[in-house]
PDB file of N, CA and C in Angstrom:
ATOM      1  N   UNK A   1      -7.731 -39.948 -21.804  1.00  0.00           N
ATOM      2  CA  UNK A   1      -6.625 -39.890 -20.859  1.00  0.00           C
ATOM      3  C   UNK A   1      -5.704 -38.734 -21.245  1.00  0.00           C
ATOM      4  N   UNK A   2      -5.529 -38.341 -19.969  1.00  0.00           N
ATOM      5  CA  UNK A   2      -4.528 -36.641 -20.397  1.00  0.00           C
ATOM      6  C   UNK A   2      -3.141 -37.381 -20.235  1.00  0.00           C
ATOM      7  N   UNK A   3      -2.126 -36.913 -21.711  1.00  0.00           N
ATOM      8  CA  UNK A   3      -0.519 -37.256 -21.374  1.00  0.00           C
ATOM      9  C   UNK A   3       0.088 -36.731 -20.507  1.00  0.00           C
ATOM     10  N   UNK A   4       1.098 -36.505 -20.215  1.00  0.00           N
ATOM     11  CA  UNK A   4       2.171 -35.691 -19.365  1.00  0.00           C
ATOM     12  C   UNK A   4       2.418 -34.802 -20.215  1.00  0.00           C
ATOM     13  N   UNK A   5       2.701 -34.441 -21.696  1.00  0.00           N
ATOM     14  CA  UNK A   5       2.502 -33.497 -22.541  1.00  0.00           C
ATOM     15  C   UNK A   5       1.733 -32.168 -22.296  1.00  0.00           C
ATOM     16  N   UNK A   6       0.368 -33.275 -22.245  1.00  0.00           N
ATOM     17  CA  UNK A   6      -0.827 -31.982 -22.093  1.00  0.00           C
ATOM     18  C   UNK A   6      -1.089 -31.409 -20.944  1.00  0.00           C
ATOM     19  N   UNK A   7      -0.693 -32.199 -19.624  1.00  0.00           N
ATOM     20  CA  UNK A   7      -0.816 -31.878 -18.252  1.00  0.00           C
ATOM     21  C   UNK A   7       0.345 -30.571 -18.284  1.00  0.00           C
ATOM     22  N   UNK A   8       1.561 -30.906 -18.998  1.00  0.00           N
ATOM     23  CA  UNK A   8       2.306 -29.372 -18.924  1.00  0.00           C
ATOM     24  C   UNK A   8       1.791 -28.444 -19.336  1.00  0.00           C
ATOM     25  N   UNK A   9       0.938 -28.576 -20.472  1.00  0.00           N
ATOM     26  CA  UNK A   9       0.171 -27.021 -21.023  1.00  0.00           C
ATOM     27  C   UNK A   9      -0.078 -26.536 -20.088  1.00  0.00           C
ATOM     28  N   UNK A  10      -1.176 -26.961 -19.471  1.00  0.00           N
ATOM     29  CA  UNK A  10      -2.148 -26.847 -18.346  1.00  0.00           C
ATOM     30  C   UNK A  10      -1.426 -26.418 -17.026  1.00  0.00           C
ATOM     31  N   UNK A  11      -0.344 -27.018 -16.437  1.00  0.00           N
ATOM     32  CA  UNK A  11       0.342 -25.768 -15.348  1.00  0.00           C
ATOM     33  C   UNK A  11       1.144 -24.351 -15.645  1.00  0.00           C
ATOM     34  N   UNK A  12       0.537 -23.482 -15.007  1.00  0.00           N
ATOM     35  CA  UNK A  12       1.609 -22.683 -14.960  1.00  0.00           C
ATOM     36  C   UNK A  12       2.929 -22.479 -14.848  1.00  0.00           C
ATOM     37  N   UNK A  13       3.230 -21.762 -15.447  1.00  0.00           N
ATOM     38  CA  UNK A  13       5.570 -21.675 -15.167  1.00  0.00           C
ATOM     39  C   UNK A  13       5.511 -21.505 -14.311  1.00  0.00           C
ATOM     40  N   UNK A  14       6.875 -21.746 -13.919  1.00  0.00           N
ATOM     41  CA  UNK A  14       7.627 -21.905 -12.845  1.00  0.00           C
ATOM     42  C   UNK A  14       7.853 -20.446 -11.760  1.00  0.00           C
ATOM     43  N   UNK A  15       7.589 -19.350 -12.602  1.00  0.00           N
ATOM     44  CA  UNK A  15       8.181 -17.764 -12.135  1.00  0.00           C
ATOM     45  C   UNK A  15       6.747 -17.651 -11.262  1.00  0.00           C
ATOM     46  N   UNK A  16       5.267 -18.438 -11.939  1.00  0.00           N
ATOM     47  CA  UNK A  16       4.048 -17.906 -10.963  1.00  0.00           C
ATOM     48  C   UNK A  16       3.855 -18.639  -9.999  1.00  0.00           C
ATOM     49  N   UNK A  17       4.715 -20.084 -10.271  1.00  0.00           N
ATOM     50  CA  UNK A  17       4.358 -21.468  -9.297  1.00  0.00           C
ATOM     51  C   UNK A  17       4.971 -20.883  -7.923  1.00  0.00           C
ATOM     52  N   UNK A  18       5.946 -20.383  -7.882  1.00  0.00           N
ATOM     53  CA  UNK A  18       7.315 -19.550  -7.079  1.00  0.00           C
ATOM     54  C   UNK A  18       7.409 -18.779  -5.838  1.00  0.00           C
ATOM     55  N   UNK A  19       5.802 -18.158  -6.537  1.00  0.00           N
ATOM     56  CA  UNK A  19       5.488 -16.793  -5.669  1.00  0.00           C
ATOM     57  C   UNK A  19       4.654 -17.507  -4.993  1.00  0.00           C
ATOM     58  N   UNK A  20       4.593 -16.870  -3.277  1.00  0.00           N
ATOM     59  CA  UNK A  20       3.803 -17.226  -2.003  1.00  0.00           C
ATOM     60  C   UNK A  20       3.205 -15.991  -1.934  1.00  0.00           C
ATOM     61  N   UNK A  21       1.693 -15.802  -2.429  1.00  0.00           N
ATOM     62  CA  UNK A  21       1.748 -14.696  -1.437  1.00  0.00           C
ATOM     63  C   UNK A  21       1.150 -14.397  -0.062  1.00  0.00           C
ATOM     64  N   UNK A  22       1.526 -13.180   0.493  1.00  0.00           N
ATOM     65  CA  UNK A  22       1.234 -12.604   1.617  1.00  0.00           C
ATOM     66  C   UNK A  22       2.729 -13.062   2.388  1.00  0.00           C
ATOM     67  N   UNK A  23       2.835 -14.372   1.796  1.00  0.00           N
ATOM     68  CA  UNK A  23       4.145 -14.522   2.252  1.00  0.00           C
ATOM     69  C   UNK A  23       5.673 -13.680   1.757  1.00  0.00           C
ATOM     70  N   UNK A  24       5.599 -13.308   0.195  1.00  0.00           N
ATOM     71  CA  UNK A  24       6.633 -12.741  -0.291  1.00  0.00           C
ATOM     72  C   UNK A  24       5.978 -11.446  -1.075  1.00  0.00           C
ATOM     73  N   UNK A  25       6.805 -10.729  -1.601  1.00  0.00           N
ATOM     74  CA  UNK A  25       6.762  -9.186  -1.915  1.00  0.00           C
ATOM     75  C   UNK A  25       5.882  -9.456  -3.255  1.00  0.00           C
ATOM     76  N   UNK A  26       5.004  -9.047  -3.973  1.00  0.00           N
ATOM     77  CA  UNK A  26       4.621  -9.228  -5.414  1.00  0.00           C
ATOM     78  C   UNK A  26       5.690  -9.330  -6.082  1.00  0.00           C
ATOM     79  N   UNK A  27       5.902 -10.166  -7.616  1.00  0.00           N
ATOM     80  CA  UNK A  27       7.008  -9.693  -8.197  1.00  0.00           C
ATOM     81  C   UNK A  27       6.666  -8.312  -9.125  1.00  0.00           C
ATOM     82  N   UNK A  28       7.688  -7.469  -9.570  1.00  0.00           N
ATOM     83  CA  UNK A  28       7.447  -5.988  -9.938  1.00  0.00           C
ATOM     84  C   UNK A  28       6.788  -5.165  -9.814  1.00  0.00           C
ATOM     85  N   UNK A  29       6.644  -5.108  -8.536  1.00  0.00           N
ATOM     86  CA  UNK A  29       5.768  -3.928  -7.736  1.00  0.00           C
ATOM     87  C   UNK A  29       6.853  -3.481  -6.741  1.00  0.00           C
ATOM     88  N   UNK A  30       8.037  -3.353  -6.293  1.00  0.00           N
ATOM     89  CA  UNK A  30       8.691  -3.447  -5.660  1.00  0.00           C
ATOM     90  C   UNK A  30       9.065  -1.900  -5.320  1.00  0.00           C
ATOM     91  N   UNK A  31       9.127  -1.306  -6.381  1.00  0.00           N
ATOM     92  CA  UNK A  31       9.380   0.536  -6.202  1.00  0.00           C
ATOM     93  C   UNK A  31       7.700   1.143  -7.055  1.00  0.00           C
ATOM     94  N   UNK A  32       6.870   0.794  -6.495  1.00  0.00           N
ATOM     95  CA  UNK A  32       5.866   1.199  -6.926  1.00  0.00           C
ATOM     96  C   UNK A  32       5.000   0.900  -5.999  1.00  0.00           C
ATOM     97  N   UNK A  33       5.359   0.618  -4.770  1.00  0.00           N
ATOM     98  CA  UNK A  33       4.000   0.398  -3.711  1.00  0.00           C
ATOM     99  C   UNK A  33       4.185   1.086  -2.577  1.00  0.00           C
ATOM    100  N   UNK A  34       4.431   2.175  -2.613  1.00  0.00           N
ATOM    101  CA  UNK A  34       4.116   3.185  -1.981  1.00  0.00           C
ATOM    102  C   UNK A  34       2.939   4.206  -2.593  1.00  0.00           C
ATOM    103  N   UNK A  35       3.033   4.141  -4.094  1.00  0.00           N
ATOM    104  CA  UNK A  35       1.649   4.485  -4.301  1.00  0.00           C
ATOM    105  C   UNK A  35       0.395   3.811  -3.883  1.00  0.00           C
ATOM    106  N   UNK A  36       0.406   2.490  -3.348  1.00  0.00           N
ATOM    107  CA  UNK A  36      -0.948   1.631  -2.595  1.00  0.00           C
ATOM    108  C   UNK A  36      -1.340   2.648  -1.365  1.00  0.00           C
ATOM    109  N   UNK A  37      -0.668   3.695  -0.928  1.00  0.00           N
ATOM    110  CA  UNK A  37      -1.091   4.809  -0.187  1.00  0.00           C
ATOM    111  C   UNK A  37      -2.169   5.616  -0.437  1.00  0.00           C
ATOM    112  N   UNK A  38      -2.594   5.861  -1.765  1.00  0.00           N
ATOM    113  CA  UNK A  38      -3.431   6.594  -2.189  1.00  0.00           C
ATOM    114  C   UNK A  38      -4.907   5.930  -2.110  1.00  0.00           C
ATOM    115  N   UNK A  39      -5.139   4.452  -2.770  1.00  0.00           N
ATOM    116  CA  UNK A  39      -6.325   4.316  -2.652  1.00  0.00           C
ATOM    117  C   UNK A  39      -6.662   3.618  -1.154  1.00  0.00           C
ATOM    118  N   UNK A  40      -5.628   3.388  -0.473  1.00  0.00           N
ATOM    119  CA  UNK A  40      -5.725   3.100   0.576  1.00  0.00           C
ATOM    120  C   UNK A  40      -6.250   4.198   1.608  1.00  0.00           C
ATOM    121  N   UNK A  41      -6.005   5.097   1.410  1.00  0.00           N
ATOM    122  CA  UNK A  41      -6.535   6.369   2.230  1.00  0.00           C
ATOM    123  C   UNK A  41      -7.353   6.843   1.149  1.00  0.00           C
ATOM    124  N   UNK A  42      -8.130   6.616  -0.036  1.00  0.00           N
ATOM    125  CA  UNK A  42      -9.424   6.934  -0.301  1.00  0.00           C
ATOM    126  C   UNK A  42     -10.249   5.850  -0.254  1.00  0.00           C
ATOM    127  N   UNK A  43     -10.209   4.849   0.307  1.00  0.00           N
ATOM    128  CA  UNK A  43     -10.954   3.786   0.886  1.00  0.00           C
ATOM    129  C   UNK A  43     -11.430   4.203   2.037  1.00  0.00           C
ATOM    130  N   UNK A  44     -10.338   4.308   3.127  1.00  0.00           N
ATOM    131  CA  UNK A  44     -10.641   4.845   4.409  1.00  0.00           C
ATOM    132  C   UNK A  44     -11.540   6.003   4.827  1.00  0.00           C
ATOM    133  N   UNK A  45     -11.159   6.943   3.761  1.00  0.00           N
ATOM    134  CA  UNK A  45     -11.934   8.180   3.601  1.00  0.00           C
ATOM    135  C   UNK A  45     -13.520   8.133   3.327  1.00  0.00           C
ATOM    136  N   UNK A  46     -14.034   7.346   2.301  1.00  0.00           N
ATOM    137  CA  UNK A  46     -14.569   6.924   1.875  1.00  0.00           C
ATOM    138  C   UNK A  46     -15.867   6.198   2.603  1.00  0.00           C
ATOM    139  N   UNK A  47     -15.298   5.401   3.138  1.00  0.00           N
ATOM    140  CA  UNK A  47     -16.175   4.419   4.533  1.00  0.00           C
ATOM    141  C   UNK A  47     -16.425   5.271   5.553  1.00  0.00           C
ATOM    142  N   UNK A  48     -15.748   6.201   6.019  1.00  0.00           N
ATOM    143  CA  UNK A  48     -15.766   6.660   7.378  1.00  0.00           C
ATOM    144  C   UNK A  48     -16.291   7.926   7.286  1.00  0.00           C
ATOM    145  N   UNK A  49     -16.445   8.513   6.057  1.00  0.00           N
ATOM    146  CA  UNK A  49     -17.252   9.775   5.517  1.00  0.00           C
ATOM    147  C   UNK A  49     -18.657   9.103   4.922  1.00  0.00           C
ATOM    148  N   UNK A  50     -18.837   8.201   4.728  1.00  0.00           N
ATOM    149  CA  UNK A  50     -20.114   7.662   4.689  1.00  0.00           C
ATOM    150  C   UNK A  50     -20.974   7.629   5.684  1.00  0.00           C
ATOM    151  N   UNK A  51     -20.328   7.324   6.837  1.00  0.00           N
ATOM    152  CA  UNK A  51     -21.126   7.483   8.194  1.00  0.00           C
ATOM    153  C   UNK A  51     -21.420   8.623   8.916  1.00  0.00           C
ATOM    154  N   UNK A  52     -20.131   9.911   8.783  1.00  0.00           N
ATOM    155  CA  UNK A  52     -20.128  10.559   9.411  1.00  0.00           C
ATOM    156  C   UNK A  52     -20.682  11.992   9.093  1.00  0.00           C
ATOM    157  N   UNK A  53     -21.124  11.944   7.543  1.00  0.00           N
ATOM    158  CA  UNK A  53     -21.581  12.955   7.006  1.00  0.00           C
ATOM    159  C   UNK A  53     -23.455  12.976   6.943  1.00  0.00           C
ATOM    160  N   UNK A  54     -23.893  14.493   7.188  1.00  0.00           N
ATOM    161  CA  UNK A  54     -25.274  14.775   7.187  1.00  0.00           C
ATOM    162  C   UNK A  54     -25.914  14.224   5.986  1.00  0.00           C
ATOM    163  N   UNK A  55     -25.225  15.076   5.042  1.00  0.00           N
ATOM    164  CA  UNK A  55     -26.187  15.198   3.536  1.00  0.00           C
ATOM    165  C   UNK A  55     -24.815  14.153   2.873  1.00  0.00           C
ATOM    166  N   UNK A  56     -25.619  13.651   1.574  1.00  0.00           N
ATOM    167  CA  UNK A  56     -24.968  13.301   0.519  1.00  0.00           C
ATOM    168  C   UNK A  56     -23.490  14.194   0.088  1.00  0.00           C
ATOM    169  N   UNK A  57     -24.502  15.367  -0.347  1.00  0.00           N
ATOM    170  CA  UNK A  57     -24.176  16.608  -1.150  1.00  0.00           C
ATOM    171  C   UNK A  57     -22.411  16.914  -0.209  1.00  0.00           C
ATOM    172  N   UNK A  58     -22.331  16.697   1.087  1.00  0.00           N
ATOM    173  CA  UNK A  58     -21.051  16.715   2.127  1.00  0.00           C
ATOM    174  C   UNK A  58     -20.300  15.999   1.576  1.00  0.00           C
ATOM    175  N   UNK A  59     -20.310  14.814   0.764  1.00  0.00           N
ATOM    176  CA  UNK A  59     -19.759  13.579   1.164  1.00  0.00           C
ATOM    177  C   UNK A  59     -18.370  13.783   0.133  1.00  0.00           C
ATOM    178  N   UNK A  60     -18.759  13.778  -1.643  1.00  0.00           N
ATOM    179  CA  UNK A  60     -17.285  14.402  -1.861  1.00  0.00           C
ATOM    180  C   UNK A  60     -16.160  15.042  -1.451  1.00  0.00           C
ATOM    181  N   UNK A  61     -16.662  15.827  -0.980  1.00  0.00           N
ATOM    182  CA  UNK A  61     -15.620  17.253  -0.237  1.00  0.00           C
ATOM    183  C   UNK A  61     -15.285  17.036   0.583  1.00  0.00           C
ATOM    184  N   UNK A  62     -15.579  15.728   1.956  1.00  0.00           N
ATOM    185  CA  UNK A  62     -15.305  15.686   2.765  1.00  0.00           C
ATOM    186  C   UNK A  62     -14.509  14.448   2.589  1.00  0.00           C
ATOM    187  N   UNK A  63     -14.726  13.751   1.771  1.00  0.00           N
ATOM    188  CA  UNK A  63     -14.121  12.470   0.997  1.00  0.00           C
ATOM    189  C   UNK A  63     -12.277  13.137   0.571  1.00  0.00           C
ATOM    190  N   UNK A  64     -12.522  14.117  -0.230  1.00  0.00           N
ATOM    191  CA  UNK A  64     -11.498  14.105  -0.578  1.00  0.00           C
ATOM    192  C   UNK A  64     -10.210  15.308   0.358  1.00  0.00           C
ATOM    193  N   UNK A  65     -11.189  15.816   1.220  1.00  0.00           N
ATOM    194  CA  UNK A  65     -10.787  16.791   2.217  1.00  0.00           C
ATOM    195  C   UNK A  65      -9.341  15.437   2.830  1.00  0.00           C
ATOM    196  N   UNK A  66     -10.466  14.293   3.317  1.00  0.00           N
ATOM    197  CA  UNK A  66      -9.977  13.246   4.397  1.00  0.00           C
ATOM    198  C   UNK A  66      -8.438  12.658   3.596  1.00  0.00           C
ATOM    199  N   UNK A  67      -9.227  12.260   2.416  1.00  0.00           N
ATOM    200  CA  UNK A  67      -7.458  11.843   2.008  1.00  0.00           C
ATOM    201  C   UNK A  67      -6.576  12.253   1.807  1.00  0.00           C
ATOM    202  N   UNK A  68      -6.699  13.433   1.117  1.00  0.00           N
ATOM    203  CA  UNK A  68      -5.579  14.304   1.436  1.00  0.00           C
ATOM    204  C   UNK A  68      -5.153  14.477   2.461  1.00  0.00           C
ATOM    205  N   UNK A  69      -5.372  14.523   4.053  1.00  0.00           N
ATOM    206  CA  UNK A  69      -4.890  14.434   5.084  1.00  0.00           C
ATOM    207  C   UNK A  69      -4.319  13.183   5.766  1.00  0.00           C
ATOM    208  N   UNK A  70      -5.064  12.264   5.265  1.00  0.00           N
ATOM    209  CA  UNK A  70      -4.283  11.066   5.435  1.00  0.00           C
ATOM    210  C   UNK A  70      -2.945  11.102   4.539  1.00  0.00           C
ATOM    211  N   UNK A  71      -3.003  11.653   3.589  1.00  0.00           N
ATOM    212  CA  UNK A  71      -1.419  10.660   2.409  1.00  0.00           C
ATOM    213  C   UNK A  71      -0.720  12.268   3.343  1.00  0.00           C
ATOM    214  N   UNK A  72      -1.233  13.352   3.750  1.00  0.00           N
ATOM    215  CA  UNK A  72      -0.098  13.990   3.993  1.00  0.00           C
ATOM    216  C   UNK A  72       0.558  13.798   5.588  1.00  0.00           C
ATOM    217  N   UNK A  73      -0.181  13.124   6.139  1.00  0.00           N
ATOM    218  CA  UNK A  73      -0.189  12.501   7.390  1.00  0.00           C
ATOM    219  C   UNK A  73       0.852  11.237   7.253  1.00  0.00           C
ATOM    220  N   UNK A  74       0.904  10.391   6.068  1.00  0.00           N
ATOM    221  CA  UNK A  74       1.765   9.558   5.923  1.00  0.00           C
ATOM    222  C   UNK A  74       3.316  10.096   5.470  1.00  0.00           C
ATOM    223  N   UNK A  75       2.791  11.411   4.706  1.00  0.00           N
ATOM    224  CA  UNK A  75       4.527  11.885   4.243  1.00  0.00           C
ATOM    225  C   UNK A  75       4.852  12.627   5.206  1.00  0.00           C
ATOM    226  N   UNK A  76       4.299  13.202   6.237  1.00  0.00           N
ATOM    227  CA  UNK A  76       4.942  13.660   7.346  1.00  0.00           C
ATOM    228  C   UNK A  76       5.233  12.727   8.662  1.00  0.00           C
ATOM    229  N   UNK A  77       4.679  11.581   8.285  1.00  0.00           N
ATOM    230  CA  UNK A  77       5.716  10.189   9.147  1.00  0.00           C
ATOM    231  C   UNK A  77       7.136   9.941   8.675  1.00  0.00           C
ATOM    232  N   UNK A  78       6.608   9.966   7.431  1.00  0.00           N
ATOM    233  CA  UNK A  78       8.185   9.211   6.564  1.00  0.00           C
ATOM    234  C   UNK A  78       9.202  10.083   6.604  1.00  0.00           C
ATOM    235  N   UNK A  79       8.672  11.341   6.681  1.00  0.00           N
ATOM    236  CA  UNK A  79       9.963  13.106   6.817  1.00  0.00           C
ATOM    237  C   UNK A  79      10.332  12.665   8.158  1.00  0.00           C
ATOM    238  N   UNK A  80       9.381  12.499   9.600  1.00  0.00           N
ATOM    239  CA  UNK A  80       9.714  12.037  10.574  1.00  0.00           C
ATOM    240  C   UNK A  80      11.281  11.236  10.937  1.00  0.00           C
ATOM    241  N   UNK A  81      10.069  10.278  10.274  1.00  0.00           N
ATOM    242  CA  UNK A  81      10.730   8.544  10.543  1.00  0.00           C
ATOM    243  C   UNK A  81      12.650   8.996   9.628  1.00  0.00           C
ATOM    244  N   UNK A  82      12.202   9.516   8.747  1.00  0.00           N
ATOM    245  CA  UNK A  82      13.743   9.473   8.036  1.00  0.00           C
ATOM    246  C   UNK A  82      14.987  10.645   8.562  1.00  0.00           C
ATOM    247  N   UNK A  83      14.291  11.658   9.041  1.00  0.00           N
ATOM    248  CA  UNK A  83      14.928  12.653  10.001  1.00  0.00           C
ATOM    249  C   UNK A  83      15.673  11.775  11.169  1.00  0.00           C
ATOM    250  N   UNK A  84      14.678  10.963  11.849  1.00  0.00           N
ATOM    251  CA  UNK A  84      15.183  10.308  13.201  1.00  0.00           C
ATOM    252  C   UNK A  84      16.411   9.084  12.862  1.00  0.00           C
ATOM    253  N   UNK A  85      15.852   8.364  11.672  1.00  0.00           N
ATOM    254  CA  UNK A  85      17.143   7.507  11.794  1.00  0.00           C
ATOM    255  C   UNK A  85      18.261   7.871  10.957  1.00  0.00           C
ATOM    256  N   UNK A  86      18.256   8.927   9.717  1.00  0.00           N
ATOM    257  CA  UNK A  86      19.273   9.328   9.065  1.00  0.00           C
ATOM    258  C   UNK A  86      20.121  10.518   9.855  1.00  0.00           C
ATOM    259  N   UNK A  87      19.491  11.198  10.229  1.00  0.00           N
ATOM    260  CA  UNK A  87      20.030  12.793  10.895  1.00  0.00           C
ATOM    261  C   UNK A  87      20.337  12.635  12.683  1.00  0.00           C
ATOM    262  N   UNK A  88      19.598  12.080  13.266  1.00  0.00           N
ATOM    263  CA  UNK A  88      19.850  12.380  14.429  1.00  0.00           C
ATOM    264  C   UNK A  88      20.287  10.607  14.973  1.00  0.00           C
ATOM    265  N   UNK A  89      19.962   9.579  14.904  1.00  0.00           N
ATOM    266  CA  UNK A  89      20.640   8.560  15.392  1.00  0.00           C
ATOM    267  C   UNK A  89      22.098   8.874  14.935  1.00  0.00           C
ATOM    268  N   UNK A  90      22.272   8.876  14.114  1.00  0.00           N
ATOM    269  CA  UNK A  90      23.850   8.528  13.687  1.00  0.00           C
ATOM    270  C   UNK A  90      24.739   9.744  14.699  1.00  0.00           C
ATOM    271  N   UNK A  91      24.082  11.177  15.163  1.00  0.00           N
ATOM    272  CA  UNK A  91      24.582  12.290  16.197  1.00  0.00           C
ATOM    273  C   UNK A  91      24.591  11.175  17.565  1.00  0.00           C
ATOM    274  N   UNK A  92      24.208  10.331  17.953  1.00  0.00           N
ATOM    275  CA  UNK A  92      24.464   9.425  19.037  1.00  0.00           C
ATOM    276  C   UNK A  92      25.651   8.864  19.291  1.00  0.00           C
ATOM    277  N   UNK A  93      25.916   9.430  20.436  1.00  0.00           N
ATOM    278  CA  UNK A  93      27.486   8.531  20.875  1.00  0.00           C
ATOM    279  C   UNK A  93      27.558   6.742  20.827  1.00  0.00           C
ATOM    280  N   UNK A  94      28.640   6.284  20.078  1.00  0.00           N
ATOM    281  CA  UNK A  94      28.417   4.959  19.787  1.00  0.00           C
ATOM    282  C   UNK A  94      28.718   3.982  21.195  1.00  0.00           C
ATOM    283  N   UNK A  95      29.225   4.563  21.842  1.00  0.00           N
ATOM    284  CA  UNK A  95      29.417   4.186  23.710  1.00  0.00           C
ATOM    285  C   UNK A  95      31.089   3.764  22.799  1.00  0.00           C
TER     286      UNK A  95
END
């Protein structure tokens, strides 16, 4: 028979019991997941240069051609995106 003693070994603390995920943010990843950009667009790259390439010998170069255009495709959203609501919303008449 297991005590209540030993049944505590056996659960986890309270800080992992806590976390939901998909529901809440990881804990301490919080200023560090914007790097999930990178293998995320060499995943993409990856799969979709698998199909679309002749030879093997294509497939690096075109692998890494692709992600690089993706992550710079994402920092020229975010230059976008941060131009529009820092620089030019706030030039809007507040009525």
């Amino acid at each position: 028979m297991i005590t209540p003693a030993q049944l505590a070994c056996l659960v986890p603390g309270p800080s992992v019991l806590a976390w939901t995920p998909f529901l809440q943010p990881a804990p301490g990843v919080q200023h560090w997941w914007w790097l999930l950009v990178l293998p995320m667009a060499l995943g993409v790259a990856m799969a979709y240069k698998a199909i679309r390439v002749r030879t093997l010998a294509e497939w690096p170069g075109a692998v890494l051609k692709m992600s690089l255009q993706i992550v710079a495709a994402m920092v020229g959203i975010a230059v976008g995106l941060y131009l529009l609501v820092i620089v030019l919303l706030p030039m809007l008449p507040a009525e």
